[in-house]
N, C-alpha and C. Protein backbone atom coordinates (compact mmCIF):
# COMPACT_ATOMS: atom_id res chain seq x y z
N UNK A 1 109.57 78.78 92.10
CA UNK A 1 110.84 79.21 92.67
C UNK A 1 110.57 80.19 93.80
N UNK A 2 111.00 79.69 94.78
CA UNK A 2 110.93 80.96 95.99
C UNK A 2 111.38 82.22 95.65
N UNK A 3 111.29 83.34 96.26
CA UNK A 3 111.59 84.42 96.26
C UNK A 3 112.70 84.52 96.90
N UNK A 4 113.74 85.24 96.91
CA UNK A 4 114.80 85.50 98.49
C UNK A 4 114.34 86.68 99.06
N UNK A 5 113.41 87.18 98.78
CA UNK A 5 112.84 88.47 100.01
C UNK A 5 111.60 88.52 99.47
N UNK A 6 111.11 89.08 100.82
CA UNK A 6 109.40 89.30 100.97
C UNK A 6 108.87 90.31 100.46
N UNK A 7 108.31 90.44 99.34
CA UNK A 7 108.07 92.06 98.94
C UNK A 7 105.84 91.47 98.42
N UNK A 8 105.77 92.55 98.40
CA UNK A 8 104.50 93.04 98.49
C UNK A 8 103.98 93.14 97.49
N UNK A 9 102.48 92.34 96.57
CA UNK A 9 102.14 92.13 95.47
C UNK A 9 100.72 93.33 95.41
N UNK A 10 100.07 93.29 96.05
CA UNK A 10 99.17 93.78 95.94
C UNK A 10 98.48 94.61 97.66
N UNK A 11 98.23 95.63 97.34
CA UNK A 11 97.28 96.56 98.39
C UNK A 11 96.19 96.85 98.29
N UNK A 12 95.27 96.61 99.37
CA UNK A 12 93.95 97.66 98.69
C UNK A 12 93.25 98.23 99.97
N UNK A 13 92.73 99.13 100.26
CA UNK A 13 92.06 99.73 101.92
C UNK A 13 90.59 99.19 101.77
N UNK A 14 90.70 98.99 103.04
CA UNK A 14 89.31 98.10 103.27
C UNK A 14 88.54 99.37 104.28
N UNK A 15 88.80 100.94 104.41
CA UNK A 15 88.16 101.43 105.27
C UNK A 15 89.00 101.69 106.55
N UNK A 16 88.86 102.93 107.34
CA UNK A 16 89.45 102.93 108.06
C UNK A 16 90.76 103.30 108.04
N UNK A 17 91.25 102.24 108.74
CA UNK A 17 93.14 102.07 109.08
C UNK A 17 93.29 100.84 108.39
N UNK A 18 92.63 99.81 107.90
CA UNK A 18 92.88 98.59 107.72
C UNK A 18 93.28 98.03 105.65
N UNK A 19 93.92 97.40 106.04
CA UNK A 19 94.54 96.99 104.79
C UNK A 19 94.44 95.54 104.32
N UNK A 20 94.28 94.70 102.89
CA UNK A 20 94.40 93.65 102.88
C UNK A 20 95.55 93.98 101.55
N UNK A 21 96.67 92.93 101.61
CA UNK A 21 97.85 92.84 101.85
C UNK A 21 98.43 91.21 101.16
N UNK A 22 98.92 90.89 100.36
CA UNK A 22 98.97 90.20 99.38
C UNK A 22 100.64 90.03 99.04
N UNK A 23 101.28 89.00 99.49
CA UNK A 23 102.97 89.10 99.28
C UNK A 23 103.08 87.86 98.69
N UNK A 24 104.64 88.01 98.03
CA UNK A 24 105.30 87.07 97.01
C UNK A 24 105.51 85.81 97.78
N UNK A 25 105.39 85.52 98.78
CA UNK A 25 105.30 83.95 98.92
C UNK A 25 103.76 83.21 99.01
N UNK A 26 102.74 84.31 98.31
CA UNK A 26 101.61 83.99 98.67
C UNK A 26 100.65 84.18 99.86
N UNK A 27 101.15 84.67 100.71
CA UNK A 27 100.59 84.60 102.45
C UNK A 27 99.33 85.93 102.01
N UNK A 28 98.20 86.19 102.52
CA UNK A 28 97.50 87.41 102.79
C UNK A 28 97.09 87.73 103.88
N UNK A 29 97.47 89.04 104.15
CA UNK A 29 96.83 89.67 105.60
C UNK A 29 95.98 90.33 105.68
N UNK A 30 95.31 90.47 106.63
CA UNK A 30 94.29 91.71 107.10
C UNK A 30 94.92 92.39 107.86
N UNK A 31 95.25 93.86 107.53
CA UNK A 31 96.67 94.65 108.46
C UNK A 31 95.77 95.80 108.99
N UNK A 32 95.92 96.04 110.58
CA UNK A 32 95.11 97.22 110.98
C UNK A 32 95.66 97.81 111.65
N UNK A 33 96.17 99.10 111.38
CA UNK A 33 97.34 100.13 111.28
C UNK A 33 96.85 101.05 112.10
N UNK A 34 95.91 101.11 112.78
CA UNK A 34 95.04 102.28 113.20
C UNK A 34 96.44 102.50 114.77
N UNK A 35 96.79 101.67 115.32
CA UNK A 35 98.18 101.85 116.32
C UNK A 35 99.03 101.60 116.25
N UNK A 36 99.14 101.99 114.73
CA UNK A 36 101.25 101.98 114.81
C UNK A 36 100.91 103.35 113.53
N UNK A 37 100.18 104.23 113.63
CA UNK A 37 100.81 105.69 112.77
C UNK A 37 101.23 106.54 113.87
N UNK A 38 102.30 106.47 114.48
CA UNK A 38 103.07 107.36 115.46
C UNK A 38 104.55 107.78 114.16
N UNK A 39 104.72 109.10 114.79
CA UNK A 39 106.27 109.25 114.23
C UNK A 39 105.71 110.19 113.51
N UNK A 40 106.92 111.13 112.80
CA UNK A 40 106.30 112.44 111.81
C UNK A 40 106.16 111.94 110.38
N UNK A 41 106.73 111.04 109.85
CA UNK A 41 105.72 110.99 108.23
C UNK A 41 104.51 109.54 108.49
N UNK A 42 104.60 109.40 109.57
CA UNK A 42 102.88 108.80 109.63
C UNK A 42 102.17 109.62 110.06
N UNK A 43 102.06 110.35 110.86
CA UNK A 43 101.08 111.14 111.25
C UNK A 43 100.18 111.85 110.11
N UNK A 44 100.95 112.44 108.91
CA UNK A 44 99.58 112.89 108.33
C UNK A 44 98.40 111.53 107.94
N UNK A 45 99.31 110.64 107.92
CA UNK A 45 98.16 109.10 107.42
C UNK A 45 96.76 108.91 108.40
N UNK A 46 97.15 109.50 109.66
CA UNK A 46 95.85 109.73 110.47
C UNK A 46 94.65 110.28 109.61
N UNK A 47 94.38 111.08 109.00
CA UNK A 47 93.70 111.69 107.95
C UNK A 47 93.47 110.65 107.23
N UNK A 48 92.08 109.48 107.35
CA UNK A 48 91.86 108.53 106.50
C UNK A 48 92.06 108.85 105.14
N UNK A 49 91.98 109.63 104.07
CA UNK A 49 91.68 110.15 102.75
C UNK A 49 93.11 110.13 102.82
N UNK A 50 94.09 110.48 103.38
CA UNK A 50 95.37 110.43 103.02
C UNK A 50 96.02 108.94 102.85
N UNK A 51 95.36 108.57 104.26
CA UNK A 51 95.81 107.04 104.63
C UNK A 51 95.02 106.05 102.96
N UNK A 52 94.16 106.37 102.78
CA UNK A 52 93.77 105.69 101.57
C UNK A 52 94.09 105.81 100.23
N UNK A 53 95.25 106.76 100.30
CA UNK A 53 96.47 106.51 99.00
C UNK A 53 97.20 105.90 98.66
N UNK A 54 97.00 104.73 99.84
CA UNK A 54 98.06 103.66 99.88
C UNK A 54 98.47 103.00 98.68
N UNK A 55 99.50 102.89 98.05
CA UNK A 55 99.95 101.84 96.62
C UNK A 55 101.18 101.21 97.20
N UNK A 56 101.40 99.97 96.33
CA UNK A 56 102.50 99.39 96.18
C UNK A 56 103.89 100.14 95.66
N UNK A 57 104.55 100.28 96.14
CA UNK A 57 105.76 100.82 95.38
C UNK A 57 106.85 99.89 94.86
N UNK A 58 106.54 100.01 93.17
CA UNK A 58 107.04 99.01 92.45
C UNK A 58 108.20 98.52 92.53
N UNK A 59 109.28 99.44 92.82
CA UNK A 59 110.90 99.27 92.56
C UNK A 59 111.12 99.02 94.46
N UNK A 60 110.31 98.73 95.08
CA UNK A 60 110.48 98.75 96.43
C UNK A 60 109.95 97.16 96.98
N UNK A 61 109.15 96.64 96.51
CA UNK A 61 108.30 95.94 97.01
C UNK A 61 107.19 95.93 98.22
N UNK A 62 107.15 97.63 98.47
CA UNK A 62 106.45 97.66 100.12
C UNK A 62 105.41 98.54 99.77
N UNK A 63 104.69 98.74 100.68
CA UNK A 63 103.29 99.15 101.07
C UNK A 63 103.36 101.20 101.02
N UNK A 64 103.37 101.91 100.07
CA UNK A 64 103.65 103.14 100.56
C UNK A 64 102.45 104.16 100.00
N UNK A 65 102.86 105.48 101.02
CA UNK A 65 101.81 106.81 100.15
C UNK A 65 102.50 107.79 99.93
N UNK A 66 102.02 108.60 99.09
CA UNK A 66 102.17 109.79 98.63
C UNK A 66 103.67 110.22 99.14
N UNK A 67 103.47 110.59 100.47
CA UNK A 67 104.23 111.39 101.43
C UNK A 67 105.49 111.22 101.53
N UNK A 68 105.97 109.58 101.30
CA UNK A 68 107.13 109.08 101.27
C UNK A 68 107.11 108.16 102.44
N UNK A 69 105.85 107.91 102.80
CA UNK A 69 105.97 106.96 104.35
C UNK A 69 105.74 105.34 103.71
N UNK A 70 106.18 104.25 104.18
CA UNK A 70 106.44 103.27 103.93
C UNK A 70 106.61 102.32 104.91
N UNK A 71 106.01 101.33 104.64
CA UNK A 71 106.07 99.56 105.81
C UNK A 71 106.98 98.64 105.03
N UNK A 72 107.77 98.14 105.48
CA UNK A 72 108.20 96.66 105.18
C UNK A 72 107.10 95.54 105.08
N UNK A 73 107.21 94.99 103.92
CA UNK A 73 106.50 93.99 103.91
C UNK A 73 106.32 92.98 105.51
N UNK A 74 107.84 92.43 105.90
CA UNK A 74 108.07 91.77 107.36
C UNK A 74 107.21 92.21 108.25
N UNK A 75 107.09 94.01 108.28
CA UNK A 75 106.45 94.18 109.43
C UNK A 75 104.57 94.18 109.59
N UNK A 76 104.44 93.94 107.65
CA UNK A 76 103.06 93.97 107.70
C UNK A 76 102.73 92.36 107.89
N UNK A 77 103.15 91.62 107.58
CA UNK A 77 103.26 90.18 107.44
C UNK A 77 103.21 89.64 108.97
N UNK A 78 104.03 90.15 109.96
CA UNK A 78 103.74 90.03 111.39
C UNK A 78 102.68 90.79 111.93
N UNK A 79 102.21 92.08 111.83
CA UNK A 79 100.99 92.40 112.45
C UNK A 79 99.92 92.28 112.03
N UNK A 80 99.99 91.60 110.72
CA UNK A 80 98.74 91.23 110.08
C UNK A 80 97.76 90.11 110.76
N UNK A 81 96.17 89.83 109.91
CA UNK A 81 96.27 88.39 111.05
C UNK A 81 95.89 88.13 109.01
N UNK A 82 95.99 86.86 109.24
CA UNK A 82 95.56 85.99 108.22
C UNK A 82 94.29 85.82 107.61
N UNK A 83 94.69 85.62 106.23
CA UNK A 83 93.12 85.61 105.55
C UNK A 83 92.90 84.43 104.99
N UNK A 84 92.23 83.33 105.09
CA UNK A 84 92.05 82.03 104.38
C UNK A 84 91.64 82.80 102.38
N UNK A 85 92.54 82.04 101.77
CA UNK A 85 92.51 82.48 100.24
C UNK A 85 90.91 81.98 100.19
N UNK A 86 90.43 82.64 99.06
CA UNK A 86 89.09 82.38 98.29
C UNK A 86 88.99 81.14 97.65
N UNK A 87 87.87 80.30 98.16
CA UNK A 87 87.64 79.47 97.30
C UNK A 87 86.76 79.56 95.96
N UNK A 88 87.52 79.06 95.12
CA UNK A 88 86.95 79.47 93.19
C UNK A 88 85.79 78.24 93.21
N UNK A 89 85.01 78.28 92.69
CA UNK A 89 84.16 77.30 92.52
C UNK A 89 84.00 77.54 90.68
C-alpha cells in the first residue's frame, strides 16, 4: 500500500555534512548538506559533532537534531543523489 506522504525511515551520517537517507516509498539518498546549513537553527549544525546528532523524528517523519532544526523529507529526496539498493547474495 502506498503511503500518502513521504516521511523518513531511517538516517545515519556518513562523515562530514553528508547523510544516507532511507524513505517510505523506498527511494535512498546520499544527501550532502554541507550548502544548505544557512539560517539561525542550522548554523550551530556547522559544528560536525553537532551535525552528527542527526535522528529521525518519530511523530514527524523527518530528518532532525537536538536543537529543533529539521528537513522535510521532499527536500532531502530532491537534493539527494541516489543510491542503487544492496544486492543480498
Amino acid at each position: 500500500m502506498p503511503y500518502p506522504f513521504l516521511h523518513v525511515v531511517s538516517v545515519e551520517h556518513l562523515g562530514g555534512y553528508r547523510l544516507a537517507v532511507s524513505f517510505t516509498d523506498g527511494t535512498e539518498r546520499e544527501v550532502d548538506l554541507s550548502g544548505e546549513l544557512d539560517g539561525e537553527v542550522f548554523a550551530p549544525l556547522r559544528d560536525e559533532s553537532a551535525f552528527a546528532e542527526v535522528y529521525v523524528d518519530a511523530e514527524t517523519g523527518t530528518v532532525a537534531w537536538p536543537n529543533g532544526a529539521d528537513l522535510a523529507p521532499e527536500f532531502l529526496r530532491d537534493v539527494g543523489r541516489e543510491v542503487a539498493p544492496a544486492v543480498t547474495r
